[in-house]
N, C-alpha and C. Protein backbone atom coordinates (compact mmCIF):
# COMPACT_ATOMS: atom_id res chain seq x y z
N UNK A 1 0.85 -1.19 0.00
CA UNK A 1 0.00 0.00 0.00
C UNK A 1 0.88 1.24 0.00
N UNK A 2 0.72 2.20 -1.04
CA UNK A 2 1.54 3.59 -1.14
C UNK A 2 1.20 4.09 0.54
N UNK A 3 2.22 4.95 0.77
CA UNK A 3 2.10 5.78 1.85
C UNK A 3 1.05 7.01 1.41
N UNK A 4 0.51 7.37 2.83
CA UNK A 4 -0.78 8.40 2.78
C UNK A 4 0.55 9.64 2.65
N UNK A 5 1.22 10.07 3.32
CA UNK A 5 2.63 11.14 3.30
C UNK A 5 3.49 10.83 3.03
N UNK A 6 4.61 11.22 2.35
CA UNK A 6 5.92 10.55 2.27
C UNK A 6 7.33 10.94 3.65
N UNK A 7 6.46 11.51 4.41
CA UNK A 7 7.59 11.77 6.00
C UNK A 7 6.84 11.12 6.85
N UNK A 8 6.90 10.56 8.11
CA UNK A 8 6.28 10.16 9.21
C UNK A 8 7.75 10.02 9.97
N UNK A 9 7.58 11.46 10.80
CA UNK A 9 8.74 11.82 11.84
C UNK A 9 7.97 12.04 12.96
N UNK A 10 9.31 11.98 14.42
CA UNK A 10 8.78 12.85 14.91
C UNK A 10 8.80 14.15 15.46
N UNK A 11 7.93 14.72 16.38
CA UNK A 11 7.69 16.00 15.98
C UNK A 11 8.90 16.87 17.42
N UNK A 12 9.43 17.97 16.85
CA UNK A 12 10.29 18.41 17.83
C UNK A 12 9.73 19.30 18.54
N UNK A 13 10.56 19.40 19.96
CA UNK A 13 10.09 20.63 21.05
C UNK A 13 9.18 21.58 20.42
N UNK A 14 10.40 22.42 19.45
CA UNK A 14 10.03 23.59 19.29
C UNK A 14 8.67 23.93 18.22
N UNK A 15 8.73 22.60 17.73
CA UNK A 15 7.58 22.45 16.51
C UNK A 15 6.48 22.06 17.11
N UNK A 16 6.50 21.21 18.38
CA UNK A 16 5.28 20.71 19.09
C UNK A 16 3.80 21.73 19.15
N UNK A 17 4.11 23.14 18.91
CA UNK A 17 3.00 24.03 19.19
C UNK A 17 2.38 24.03 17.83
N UNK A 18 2.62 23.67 16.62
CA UNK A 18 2.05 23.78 15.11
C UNK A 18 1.15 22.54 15.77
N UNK A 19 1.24 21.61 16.66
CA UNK A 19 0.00 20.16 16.15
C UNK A 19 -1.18 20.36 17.11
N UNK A 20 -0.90 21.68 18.13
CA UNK A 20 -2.11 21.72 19.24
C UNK A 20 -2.67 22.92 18.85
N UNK A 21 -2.51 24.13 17.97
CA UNK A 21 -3.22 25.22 17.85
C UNK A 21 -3.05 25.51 16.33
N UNK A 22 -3.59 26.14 15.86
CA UNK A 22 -3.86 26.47 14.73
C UNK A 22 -3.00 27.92 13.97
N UNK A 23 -2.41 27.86 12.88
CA UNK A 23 -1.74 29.50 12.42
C UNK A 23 -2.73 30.69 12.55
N UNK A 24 -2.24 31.89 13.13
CA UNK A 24 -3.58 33.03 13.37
C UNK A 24 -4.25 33.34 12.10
N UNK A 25 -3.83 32.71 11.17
CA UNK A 25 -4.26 33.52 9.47
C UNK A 25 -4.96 33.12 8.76
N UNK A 26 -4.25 31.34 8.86
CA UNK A 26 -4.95 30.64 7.97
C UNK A 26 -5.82 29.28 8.31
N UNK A 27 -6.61 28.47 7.88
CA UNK A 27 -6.74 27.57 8.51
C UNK A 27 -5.79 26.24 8.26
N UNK A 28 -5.81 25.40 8.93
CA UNK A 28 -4.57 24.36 8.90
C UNK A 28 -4.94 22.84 8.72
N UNK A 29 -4.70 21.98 7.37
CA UNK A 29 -5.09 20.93 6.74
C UNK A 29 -4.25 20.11 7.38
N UNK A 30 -5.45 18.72 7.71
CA UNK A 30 -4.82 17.43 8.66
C UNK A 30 -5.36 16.25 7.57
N UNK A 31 -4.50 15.46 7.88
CA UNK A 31 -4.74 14.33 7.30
C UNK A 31 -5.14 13.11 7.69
N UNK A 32 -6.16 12.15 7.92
CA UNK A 32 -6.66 11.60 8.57
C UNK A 32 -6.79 10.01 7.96
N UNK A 33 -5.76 9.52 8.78
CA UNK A 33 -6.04 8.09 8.12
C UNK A 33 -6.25 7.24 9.24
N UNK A 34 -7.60 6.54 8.62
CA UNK A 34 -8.21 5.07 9.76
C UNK A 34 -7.70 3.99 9.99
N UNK A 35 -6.10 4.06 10.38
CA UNK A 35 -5.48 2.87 10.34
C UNK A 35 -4.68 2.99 11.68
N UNK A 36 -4.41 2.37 12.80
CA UNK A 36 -3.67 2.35 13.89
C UNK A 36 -2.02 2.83 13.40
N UNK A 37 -0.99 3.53 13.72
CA UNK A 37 -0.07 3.73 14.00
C UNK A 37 1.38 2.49 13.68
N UNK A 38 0.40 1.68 15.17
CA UNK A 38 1.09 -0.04 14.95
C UNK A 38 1.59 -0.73 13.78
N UNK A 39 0.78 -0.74 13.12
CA UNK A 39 0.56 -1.12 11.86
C UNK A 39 0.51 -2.63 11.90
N UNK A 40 0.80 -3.24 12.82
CA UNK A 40 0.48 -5.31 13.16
C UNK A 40 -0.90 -5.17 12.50
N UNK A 41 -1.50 -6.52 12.06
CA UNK A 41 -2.71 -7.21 11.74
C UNK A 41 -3.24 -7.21 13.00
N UNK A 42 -4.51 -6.93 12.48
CA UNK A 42 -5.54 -7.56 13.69
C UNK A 42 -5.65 -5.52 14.53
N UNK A 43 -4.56 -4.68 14.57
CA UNK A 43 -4.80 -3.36 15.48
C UNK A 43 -5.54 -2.45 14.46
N UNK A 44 -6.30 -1.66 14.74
CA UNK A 44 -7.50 -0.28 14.36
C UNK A 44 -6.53 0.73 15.05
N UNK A 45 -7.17 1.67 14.56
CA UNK A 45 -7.29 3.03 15.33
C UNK A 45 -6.98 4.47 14.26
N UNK A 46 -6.82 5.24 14.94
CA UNK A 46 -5.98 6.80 14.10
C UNK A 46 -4.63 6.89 13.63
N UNK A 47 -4.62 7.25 12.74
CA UNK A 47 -2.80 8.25 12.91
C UNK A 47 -3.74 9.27 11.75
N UNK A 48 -2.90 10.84 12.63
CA UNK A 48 -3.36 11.58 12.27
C UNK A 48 -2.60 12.70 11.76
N UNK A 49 -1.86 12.98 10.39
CA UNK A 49 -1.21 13.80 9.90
C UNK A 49 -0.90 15.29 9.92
N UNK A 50 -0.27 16.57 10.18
CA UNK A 50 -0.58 17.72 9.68
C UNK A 50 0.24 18.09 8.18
N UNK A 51 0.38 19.65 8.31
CA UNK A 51 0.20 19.72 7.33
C UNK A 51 1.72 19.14 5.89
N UNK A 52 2.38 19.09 6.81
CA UNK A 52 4.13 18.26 6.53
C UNK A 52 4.10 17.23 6.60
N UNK A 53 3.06 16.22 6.50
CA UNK A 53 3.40 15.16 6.86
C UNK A 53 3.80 14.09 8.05
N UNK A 54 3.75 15.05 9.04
CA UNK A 54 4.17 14.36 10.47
C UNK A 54 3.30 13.56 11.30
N UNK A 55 3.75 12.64 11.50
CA UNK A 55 2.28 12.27 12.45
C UNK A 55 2.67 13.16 13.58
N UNK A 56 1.16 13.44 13.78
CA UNK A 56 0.93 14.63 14.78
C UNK A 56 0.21 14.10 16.04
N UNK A 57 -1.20 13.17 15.67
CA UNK A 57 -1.84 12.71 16.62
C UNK A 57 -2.03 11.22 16.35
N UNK A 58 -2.55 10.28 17.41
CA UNK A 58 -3.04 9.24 16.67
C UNK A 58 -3.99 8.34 18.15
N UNK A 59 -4.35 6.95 17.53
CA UNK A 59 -4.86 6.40 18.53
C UNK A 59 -4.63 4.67 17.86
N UNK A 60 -4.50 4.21 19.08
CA UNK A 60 -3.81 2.76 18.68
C UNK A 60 -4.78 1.60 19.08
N UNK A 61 -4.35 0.60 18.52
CA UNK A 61 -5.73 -0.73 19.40
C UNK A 61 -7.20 0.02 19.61
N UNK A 62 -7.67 0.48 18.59
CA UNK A 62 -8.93 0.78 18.67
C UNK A 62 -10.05 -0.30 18.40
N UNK A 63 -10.83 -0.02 19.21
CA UNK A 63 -11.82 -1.69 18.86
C UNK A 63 -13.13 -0.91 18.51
N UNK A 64 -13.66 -1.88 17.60
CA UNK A 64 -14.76 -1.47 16.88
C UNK A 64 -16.04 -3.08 17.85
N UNK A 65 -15.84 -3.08 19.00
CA UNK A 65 -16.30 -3.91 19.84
C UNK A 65 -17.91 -2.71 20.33
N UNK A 66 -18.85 -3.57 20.69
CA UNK A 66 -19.55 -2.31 21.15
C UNK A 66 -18.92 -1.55 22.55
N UNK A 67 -19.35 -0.39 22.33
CA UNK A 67 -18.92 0.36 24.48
C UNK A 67 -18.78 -0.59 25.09
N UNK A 68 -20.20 -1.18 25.14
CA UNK A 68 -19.84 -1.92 26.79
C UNK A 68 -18.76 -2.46 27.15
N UNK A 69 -18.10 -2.45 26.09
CA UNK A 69 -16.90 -3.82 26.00
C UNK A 69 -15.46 -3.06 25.31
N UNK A 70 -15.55 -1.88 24.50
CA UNK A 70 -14.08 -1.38 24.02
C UNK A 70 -13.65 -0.73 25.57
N UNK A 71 -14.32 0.35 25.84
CA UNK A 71 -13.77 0.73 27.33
C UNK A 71 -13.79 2.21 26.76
N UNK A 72 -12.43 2.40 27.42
CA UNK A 72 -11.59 4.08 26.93
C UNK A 72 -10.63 4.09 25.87
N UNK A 73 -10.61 5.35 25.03
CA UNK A 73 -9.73 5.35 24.09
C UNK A 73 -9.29 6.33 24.60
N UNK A 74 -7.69 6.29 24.14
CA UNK A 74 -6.71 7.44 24.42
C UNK A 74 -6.10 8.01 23.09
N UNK A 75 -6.55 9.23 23.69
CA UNK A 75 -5.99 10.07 22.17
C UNK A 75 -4.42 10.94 22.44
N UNK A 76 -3.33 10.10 21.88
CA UNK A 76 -1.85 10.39 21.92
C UNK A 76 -1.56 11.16 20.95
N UNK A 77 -0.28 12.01 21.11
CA UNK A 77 0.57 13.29 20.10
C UNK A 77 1.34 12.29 19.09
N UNK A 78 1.89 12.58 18.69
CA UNK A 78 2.68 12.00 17.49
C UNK A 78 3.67 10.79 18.10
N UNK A 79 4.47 11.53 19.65
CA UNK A 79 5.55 10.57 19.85
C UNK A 79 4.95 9.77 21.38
N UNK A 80 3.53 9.63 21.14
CA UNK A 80 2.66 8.73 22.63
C UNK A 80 2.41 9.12 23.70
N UNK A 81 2.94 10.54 23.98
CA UNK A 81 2.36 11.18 24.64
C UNK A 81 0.49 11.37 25.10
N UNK A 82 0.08 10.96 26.03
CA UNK A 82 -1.43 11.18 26.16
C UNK A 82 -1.67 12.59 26.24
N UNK A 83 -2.62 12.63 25.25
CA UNK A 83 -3.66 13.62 25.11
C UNK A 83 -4.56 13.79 26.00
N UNK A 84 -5.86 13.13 25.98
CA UNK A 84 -7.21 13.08 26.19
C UNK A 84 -7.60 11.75 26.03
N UNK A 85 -7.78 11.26 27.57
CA UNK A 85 -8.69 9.56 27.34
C UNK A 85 -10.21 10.65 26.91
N UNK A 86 -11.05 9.35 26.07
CA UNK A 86 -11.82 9.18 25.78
C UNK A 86 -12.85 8.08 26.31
N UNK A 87 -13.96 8.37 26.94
CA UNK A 87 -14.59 7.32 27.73
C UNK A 87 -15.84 7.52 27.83
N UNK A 88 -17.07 5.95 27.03
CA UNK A 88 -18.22 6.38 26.85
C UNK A 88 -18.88 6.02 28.20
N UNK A 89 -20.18 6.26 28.16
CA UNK A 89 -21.09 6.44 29.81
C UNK A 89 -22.05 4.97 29.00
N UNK A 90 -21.93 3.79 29.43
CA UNK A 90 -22.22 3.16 29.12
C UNK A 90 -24.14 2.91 28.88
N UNK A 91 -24.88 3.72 29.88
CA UNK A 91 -26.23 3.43 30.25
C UNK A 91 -27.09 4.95 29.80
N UNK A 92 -26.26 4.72 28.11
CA UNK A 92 -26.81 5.99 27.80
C UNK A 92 -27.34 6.02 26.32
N UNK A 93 -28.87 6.54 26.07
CA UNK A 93 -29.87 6.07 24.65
C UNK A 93 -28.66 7.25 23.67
N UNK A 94 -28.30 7.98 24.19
CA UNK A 94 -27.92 9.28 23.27
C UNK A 94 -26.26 9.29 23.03
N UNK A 95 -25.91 8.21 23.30
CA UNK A 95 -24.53 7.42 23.10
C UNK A 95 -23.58 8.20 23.60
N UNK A 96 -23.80 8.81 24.66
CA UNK A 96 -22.89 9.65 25.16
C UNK A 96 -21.19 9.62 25.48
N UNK A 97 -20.43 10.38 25.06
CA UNK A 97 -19.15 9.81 25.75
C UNK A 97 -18.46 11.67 26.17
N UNK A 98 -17.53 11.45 27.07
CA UNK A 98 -16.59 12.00 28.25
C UNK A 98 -15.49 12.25 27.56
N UNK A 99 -14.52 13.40 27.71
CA UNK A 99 -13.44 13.67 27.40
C UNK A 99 -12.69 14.13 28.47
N UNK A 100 -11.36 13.45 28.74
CA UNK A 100 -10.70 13.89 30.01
C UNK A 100 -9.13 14.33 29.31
N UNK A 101 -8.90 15.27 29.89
CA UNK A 101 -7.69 15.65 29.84
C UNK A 101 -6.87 14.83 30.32
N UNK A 102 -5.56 14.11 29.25
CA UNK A 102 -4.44 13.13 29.50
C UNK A 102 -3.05 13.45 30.15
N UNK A 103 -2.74 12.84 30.94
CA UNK A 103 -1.68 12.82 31.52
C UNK A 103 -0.45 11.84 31.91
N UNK A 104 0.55 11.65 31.16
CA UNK A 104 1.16 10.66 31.69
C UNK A 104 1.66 10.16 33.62
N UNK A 105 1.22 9.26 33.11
CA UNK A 105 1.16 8.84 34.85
C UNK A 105 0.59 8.76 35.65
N UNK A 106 -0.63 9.58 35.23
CA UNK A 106 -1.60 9.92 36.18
C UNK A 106 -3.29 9.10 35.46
N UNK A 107 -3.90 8.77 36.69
CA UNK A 107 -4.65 8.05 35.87
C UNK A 107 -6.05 8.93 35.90
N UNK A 108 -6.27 8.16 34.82
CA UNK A 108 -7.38 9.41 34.11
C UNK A 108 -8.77 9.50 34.86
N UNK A 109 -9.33 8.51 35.88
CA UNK A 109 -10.33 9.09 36.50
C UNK A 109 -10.03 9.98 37.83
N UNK A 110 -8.93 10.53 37.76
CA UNK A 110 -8.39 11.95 38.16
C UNK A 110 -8.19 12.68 38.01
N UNK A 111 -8.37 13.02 36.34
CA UNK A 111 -8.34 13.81 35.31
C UNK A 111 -9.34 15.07 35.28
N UNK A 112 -9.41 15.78 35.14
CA UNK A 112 -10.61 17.35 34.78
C UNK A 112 -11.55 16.81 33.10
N UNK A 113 -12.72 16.69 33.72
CA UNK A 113 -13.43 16.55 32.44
C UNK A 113 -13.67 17.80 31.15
N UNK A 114 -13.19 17.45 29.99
CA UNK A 114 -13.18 18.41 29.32
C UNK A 114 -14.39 19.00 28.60
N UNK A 115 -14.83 17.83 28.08
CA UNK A 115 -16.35 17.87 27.26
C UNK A 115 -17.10 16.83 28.03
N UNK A 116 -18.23 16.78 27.19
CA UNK A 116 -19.12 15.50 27.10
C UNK A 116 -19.65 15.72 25.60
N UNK A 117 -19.49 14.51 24.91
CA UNK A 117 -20.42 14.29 23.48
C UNK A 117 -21.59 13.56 23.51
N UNK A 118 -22.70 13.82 22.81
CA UNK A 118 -23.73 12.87 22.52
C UNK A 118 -24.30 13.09 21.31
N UNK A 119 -24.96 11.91 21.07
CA UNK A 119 -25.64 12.30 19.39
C UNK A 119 -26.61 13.58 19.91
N UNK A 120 -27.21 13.99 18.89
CA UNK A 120 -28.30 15.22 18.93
C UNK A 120 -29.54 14.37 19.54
N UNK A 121 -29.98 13.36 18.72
CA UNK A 121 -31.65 12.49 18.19
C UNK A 121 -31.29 11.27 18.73
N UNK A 122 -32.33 10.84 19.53
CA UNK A 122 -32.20 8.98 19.56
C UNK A 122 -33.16 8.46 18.53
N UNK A 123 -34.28 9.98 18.74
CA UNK A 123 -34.98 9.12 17.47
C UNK A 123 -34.91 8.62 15.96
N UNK A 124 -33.94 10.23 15.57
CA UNK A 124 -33.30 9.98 14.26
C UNK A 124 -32.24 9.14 13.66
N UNK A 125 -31.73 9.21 15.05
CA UNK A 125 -30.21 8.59 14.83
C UNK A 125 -29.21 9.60 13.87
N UNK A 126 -28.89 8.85 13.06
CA UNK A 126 -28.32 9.70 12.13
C UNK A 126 -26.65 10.06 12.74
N UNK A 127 -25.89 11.11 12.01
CA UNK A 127 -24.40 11.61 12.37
C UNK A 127 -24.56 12.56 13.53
N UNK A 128 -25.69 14.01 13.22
CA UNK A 128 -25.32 15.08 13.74
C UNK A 128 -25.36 14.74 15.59
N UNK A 129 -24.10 15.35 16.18
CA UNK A 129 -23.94 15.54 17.65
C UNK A 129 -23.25 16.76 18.12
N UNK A 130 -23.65 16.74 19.39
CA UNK A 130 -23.31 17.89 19.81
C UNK A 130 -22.62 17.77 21.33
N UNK A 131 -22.15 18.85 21.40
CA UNK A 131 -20.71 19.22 22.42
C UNK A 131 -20.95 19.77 23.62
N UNK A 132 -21.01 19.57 24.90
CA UNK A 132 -20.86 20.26 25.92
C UNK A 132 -19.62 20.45 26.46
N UNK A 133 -19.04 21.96 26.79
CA UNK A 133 -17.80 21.72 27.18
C UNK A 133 -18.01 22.10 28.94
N UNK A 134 -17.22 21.66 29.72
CA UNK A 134 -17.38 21.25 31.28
C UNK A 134 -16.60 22.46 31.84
N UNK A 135 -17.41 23.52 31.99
CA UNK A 135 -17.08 24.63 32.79
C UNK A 135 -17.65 24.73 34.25
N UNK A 136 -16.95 25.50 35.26
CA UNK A 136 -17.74 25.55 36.43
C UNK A 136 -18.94 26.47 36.27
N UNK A 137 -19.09 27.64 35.74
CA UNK A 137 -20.50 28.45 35.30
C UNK A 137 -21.44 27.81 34.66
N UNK A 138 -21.08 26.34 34.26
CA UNK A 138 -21.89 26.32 32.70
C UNK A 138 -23.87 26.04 33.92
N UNK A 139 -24.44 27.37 32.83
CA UNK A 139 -25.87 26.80 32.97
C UNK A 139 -27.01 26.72 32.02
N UNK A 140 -26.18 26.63 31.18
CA UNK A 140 -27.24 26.98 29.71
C UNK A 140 -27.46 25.75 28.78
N UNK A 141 -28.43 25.21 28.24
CA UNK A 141 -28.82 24.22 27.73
C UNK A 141 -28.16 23.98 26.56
N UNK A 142 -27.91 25.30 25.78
CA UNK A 142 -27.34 25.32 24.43
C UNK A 142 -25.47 24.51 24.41
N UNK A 143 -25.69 23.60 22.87
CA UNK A 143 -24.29 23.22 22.78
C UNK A 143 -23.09 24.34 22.27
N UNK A 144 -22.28 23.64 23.23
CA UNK A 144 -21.10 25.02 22.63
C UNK A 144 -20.62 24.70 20.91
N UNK A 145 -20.94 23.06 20.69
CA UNK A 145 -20.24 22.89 19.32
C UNK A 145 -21.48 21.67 18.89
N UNK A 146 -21.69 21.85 17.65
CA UNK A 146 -22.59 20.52 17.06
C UNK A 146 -21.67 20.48 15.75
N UNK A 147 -22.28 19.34 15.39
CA UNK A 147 -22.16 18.74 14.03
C UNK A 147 -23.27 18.59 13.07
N UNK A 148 -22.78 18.87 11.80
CA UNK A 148 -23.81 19.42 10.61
C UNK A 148 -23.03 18.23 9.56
N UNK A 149 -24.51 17.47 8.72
CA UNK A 149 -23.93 16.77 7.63
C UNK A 149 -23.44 15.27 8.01
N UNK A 150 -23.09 14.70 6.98
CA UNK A 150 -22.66 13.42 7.44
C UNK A 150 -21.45 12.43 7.25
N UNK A 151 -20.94 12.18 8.41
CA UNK A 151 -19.50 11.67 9.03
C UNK A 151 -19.10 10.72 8.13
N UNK A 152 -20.16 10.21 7.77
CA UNK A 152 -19.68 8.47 7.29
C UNK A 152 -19.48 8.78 5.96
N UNK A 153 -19.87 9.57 5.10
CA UNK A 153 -19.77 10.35 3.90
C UNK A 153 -18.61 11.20 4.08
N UNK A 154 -17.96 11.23 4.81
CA UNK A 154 -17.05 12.33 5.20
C UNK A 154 -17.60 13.97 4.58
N UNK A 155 -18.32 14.48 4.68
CA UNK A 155 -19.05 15.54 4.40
C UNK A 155 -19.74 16.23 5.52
N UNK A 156 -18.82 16.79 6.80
CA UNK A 156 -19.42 17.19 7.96
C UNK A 156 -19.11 17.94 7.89
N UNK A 157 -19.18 19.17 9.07
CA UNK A 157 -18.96 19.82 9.23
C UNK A 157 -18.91 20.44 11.13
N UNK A 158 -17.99 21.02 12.04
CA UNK A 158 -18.27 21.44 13.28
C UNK A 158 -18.51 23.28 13.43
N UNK A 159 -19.67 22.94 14.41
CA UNK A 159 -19.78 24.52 14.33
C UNK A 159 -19.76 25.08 15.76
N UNK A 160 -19.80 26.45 15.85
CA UNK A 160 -19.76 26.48 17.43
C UNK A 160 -21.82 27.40 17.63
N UNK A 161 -21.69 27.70 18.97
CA UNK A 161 -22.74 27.82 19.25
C UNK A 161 -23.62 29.25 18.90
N UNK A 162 -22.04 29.97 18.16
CA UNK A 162 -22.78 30.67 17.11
C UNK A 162 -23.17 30.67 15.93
N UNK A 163 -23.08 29.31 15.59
CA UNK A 163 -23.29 28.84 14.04
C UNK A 163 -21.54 29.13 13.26
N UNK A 164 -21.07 29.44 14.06
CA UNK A 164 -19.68 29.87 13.18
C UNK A 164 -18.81 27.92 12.89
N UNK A 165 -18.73 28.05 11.62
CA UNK A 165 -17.82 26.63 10.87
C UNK A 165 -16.25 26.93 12.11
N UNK A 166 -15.76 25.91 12.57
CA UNK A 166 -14.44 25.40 13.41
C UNK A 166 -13.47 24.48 12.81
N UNK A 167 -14.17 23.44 12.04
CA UNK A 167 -13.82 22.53 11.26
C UNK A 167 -14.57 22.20 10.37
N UNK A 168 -14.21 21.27 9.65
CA UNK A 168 -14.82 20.73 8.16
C UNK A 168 -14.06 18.77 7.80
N UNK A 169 -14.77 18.51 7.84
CA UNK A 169 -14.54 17.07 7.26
C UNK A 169 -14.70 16.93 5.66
N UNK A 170 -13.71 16.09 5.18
CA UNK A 170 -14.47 16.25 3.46
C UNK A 170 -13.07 15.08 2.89
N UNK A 171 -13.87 14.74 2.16
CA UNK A 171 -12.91 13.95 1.06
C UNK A 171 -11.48 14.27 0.66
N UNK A 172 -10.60 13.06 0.69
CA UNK A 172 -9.04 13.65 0.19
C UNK A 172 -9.42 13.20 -1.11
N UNK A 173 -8.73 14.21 -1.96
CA UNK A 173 -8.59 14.17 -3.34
C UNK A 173 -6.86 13.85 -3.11
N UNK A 174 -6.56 13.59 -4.35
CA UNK A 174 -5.31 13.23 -5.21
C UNK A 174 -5.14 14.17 -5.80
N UNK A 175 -5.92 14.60 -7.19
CA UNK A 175 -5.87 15.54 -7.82
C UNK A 175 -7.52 15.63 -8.34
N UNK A 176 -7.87 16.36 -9.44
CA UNK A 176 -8.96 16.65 -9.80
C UNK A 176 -9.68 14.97 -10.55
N UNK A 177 -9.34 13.97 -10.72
CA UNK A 177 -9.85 12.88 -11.05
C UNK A 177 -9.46 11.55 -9.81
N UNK A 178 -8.69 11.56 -8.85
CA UNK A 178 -8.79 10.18 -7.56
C UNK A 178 -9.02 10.95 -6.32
N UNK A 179 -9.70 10.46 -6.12
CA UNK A 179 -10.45 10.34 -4.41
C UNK A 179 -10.47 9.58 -4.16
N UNK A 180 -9.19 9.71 -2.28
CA UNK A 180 -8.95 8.31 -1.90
C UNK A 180 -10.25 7.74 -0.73
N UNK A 181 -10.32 6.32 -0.86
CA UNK A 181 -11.32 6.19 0.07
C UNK A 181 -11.99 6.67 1.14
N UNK A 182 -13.02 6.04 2.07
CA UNK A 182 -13.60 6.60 3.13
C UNK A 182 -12.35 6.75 4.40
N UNK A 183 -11.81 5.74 4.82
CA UNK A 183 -10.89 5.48 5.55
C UNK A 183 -10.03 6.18 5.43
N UNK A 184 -9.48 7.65 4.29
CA UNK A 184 -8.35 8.24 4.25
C UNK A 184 -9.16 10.23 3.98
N UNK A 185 -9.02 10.31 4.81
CA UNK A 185 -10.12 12.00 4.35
C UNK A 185 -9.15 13.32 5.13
N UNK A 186 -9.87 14.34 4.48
CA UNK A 186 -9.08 15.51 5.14
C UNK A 186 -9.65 16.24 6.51
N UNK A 187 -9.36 17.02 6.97
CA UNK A 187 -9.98 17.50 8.30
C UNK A 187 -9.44 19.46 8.30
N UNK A 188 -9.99 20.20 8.36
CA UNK A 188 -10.02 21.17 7.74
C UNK A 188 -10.58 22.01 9.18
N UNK A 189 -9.49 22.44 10.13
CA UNK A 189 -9.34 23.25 11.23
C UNK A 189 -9.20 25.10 11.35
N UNK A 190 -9.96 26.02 11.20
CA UNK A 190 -9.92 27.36 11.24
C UNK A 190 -8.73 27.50 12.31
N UNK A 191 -8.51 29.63 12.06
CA UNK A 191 -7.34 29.31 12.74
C UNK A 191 -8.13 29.67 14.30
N UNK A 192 -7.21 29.91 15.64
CA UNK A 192 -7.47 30.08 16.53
C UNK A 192 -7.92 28.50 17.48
N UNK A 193 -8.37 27.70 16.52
CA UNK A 193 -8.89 26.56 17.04
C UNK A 193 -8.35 25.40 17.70
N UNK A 194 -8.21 24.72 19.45
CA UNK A 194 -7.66 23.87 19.72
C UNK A 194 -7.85 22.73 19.11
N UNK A 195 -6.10 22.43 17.90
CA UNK A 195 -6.30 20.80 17.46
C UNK A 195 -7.01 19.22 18.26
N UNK A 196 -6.06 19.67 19.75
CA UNK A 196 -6.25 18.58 20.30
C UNK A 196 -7.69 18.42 20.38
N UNK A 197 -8.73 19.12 20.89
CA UNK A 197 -10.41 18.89 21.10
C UNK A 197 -10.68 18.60 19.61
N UNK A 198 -10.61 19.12 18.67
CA UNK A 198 -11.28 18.98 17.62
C UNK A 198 -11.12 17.22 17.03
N UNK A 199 -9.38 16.79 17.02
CA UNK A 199 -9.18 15.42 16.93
C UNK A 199 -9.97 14.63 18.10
N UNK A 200 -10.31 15.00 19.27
CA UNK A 200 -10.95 14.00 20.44
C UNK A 200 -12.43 13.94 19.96
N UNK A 201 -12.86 15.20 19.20
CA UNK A 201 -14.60 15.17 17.97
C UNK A 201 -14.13 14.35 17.75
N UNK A 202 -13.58 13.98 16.58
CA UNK A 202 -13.34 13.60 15.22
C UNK A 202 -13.58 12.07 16.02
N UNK A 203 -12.59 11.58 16.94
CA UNK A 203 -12.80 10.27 17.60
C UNK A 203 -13.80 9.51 17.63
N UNK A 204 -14.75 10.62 18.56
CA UNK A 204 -15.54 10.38 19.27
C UNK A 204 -17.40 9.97 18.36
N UNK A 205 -17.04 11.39 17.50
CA UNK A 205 -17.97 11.20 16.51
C UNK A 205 -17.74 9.64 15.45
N UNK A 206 -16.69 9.08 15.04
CA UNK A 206 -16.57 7.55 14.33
C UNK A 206 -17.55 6.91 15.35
N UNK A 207 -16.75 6.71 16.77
CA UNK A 207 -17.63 5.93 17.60
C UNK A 207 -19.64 6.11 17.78
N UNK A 208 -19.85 6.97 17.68
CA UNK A 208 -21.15 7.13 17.05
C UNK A 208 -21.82 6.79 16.42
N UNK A 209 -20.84 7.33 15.10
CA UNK A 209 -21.95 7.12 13.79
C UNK A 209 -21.28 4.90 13.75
């Protein structure tokens, strides 16, 4: 199988701040391939490109098992560093799942909750979900971030709770005639925007749809 980039390094000190925030100007293209890191038979998960080619983020041994039974996913930087476990609420119609801020060493139900995700509809089902992020003020019903369009099509979109676009999901092209499969798509981050939350969406929303 051709490589999705032709570099997969890793990422240095001083470069480490290009894979968690965004350039003030422009927005910043990720590359998103559905294949574990590992690369052994039999492992799932993320590796998640920017815009050089680096792996930037990823997630390993991902199981496509239902909740009750995958557990937590951990969302790691390029060189395994934890990010953000990921952890669904098992006794929930609206498929809810938890985002905790990662820490090496420390174990994560000691962690500060960052979000909570759930689909929008139990009745519809469907892609679109939406975002609560875990503030001590929070008292307002409204989501700070939803999702518009559909995931599995790679044709989404994240917005915030002013309707303003954050990200964009959409098809990798090659050039103007190959588009590579579902499993290989782009991810399309405005600037100002924290990478790391937007990749713990991106996670969280597969597990969903």
């Amino acid at each position: 199988m051709s490589k999705i980039h032709p570099t997969v390094t890793k990422i240095d000190d001083q470069e480490e701040l290009t894979t968690t925030t965004t350039t003030v100007n422009s927005p910043s293209v990720w590359t998103v391939w559905q294949k574990s890191s590992m690369g052994f038979h039999g492992s799932d998960g993320f590796s998640i490109y920017d815009g050089k080619g680096r792996l930037a983020f990823r997630v390993d041994n991902y199981s496509r098992m239902h909740k009750c039974f995958a557990g937590e996913l951990l969302l790691m930087d390029g060189v395994g560093k934890a990010v953000m476990a990921l952890r669904p609420q098992i006794l929930s119609m609206h498929e809810r799942w938890s985002g905790f801020k990662g820490e090496d060493g420390v174990e994560t139900s000691s962690s500060p909750r960052v979000f909570s995700m759930r689909r929008r509809s139990v009745l519809q089902g469907g892609d679109e979900a939406e975002v609560f992020m875990d503030t001590p003020d929070r008292r307002s019903p409204v989501p700070d971030f939803r999702t518009e369009g559909c995931f599995r099509r790679r044709n989404c979109k994240i917005m915030d709770r002013d309707g303003r676009e954050v990200a964009r999901i959409i098809r990798k092209e090659v050039n103007e005639s190959i588009t590579l499969s579902d499993d290989v798509f782009s991810l399309i981050i405005q600037p100002n925007m924290d990478a790391e939350l937007i990749m713990a969406f991106l996670v969280v929303m597969d597990r969903i749809c």
